[in-house]
PDB file of N, CA and C in Angstrom:
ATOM      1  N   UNK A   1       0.849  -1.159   0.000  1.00  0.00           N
ATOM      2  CA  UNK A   1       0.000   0.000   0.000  1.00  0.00           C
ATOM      3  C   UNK A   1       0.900   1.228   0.000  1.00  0.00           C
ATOM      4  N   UNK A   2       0.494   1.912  -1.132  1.00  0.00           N
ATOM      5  CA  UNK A   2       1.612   3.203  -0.691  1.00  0.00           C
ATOM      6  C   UNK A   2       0.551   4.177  -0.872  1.00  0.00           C
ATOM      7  N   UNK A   3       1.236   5.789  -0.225  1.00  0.00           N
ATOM      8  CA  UNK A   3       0.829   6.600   0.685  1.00  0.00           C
ATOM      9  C   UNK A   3       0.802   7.753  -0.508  1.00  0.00           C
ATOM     10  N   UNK A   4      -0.468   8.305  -1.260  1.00  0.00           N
ATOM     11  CA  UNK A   4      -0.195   8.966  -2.221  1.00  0.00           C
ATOM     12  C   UNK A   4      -0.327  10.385  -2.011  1.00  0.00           C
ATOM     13  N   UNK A   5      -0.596  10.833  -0.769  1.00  0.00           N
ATOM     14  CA  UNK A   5      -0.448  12.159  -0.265  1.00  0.00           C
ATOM     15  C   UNK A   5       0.587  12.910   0.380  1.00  0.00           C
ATOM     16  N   UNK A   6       1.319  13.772   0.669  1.00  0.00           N
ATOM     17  CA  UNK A   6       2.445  13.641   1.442  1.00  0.00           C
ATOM     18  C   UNK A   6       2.144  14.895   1.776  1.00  0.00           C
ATOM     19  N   UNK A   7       2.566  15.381   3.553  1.00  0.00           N
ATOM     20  CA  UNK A   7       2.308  16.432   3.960  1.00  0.00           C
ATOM     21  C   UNK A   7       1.931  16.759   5.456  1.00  0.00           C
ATOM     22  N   UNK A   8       1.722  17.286   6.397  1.00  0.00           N
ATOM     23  CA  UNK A   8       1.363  17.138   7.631  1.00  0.00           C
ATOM     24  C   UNK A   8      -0.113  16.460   7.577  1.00  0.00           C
ATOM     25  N   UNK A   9       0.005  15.687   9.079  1.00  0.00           N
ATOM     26  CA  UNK A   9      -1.489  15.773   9.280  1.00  0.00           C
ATOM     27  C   UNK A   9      -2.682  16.662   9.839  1.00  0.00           C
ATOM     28  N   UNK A  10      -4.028  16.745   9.322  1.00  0.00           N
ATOM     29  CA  UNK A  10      -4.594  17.858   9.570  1.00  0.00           C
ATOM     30  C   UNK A  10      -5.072  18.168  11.407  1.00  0.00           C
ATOM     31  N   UNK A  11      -5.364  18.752  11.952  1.00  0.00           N
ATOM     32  CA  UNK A  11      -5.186  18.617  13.544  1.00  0.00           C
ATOM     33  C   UNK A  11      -6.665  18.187  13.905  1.00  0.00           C
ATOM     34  N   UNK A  12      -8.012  18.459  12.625  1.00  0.00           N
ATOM     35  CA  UNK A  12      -9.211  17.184  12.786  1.00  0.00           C
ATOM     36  C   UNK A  12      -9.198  16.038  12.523  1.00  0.00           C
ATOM     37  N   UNK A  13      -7.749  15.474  12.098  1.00  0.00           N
ATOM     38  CA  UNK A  13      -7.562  13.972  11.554  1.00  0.00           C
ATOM     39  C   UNK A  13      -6.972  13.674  13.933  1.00  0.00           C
ATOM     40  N   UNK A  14      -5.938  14.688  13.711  1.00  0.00           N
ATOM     41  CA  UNK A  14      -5.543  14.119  15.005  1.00  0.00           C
ATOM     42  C   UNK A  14      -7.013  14.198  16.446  1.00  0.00           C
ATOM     43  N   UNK A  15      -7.329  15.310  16.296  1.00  0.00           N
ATOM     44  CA  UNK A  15      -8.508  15.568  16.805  1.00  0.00           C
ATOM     45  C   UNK A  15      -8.923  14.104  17.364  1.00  0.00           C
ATOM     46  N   UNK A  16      -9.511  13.787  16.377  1.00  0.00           N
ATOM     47  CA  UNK A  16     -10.649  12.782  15.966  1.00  0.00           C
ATOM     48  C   UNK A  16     -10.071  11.376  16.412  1.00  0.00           C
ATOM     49  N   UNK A  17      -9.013  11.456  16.403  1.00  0.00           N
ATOM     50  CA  UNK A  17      -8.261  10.072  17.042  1.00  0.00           C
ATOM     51  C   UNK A  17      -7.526  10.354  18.258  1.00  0.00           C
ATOM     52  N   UNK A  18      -7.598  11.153  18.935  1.00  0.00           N
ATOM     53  CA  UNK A  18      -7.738  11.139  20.017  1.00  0.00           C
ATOM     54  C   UNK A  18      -9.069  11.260  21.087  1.00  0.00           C
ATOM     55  N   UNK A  19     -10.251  11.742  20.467  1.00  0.00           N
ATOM     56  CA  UNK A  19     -11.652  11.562  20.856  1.00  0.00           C
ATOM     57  C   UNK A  19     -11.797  10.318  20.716  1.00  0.00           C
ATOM     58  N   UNK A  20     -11.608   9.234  20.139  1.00  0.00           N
ATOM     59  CA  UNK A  20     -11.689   8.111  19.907  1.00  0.00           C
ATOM     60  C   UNK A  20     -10.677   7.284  20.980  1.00  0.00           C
ATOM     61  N   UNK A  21      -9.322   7.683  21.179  1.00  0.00           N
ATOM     62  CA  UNK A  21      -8.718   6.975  22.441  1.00  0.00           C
ATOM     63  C   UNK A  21      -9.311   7.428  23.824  1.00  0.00           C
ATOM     64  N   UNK A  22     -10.068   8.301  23.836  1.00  0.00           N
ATOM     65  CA  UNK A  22     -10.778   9.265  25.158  1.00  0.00           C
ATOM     66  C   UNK A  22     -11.585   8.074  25.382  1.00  0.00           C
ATOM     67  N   UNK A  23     -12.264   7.673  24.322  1.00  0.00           N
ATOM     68  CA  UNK A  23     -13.755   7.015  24.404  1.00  0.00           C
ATOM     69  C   UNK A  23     -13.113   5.665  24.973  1.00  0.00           C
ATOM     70  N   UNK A  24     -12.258   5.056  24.273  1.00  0.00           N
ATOM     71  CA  UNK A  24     -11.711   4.163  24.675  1.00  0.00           C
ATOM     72  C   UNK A  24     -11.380   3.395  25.808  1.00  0.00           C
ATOM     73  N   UNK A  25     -10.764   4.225  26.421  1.00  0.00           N
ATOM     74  CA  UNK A  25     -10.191   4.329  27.595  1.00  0.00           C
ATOM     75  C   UNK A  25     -11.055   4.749  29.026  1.00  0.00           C
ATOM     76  N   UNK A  26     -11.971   5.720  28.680  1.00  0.00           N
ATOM     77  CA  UNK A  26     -13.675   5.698  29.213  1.00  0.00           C
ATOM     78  C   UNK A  26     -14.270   4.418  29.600  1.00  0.00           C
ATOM     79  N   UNK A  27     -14.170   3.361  28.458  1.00  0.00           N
ATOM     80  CA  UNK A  27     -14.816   2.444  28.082  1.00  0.00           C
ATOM     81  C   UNK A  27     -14.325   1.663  28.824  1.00  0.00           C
ATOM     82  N   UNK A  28     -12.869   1.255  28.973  1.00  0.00           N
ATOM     83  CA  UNK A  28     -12.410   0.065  29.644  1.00  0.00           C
ATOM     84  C   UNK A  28     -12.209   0.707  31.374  1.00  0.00           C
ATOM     85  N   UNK A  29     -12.307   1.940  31.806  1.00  0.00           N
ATOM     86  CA  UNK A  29     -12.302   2.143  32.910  1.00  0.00           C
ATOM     87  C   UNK A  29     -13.564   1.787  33.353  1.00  0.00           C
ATOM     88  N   UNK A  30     -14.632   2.471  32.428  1.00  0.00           N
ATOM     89  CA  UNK A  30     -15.830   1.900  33.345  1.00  0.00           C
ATOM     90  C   UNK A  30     -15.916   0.382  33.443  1.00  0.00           C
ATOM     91  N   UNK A  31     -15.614  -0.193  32.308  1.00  0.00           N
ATOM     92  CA  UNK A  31     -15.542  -1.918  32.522  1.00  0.00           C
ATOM     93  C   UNK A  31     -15.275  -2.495  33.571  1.00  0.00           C
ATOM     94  N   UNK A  32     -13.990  -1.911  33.926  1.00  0.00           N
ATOM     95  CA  UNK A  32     -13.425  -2.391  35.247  1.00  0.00           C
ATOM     96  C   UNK A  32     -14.268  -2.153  36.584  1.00  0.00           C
ATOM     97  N   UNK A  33     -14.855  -0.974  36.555  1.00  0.00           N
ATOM     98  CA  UNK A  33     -15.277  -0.571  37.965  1.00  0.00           C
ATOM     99  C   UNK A  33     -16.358  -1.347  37.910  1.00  0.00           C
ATOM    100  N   UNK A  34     -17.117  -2.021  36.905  1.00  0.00           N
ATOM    101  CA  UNK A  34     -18.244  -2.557  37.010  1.00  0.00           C
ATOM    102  C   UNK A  34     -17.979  -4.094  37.463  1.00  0.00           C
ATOM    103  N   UNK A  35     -16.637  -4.629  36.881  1.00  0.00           N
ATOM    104  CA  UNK A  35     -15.852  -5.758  36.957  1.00  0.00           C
ATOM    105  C   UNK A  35     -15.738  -5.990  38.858  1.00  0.00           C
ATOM    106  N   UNK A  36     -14.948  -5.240  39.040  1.00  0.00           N
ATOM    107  CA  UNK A  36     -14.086  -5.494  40.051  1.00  0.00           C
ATOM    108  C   UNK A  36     -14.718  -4.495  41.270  1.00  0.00           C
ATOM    109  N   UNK A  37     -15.426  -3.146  41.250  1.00  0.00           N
ATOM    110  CA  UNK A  37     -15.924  -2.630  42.455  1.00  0.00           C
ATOM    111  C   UNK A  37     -17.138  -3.274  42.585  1.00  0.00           C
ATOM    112  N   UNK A  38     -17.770  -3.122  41.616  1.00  0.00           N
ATOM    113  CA  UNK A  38     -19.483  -3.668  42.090  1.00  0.00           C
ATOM    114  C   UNK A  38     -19.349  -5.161  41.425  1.00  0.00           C
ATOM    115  N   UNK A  39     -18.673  -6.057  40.897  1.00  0.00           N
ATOM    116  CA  UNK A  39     -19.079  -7.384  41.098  1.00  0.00           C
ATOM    117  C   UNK A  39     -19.760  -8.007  39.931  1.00  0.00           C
ATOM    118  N   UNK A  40     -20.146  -7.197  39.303  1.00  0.00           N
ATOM    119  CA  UNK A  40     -20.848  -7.166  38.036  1.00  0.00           C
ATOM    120  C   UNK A  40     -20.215  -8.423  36.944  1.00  0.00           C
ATOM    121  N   UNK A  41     -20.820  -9.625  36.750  1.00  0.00           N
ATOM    122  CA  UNK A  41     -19.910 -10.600  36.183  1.00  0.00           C
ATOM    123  C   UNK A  41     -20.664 -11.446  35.276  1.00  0.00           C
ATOM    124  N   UNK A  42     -20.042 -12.149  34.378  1.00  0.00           N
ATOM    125  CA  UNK A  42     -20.987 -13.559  33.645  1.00  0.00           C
ATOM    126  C   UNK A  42     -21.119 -14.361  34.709  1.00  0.00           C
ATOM    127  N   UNK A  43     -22.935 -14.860  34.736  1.00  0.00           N
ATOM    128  CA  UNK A  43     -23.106 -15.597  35.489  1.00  0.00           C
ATOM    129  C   UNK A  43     -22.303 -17.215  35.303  1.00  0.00           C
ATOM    130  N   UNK A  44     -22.518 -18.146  35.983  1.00  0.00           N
ATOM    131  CA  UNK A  44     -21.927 -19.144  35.946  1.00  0.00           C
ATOM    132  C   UNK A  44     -22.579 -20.374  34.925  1.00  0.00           C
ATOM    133  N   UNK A  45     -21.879 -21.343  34.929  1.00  0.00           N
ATOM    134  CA  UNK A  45     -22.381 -22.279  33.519  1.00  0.00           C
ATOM    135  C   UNK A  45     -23.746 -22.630  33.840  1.00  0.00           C
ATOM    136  N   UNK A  46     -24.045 -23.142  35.376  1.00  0.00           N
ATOM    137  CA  UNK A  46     -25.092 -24.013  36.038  1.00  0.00           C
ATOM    138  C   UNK A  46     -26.049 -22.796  35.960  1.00  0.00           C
ATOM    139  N   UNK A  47     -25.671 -21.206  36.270  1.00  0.00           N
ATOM    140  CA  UNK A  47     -27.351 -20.831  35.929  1.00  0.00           C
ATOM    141  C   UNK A  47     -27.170 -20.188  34.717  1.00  0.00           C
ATOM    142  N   UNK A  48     -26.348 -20.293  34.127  1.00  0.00           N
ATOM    143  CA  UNK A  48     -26.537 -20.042  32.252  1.00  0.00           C
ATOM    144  C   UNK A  48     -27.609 -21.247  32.332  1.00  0.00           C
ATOM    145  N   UNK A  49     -26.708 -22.521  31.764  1.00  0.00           N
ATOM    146  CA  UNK A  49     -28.031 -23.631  31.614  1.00  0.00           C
ATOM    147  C   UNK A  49     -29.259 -23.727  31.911  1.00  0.00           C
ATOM    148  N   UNK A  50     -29.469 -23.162  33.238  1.00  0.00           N
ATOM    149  CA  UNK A  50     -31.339 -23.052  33.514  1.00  0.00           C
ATOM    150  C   UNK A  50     -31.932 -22.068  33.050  1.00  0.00           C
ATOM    151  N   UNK A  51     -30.820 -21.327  32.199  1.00  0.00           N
ATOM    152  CA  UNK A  51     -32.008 -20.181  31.431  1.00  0.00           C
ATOM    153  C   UNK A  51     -32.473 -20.632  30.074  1.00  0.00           C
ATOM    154  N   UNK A  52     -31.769 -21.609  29.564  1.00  0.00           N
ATOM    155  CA  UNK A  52     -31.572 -22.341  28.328  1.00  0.00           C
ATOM    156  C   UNK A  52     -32.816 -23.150  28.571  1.00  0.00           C
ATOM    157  N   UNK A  53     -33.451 -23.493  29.723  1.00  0.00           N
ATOM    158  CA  UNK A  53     -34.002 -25.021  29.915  1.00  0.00           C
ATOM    159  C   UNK A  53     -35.645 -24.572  30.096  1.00  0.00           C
TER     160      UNK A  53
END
């Protein structure tokens, strides 16, 4: 693949990818707190299965 533009990048290209690592990183913090402070988890195989049944 080659690169047929050459030149700085524009600062809404950088912008925009860093709103996107913001979100990111948002994303896996809240994961965690939901993970690990409040407990928040996949239930287990035995009551997976009785929802199946």
């Amino acid at each position: 693949m080659t690169q047929t533009r050459s030149g700085p990048t524009s600062w809404g290209l950088v912008a925009l990818s860093a709103a996107a690592l913001a979100v990111l990183v948002l994303s896996g913090f809240l994961g965690g707190m939901l993970a690990y402070r409040y407990g928040v988890r996949v239930a287990g195989e035995a009551t997976q299965v009785e929802g199946f049944r």
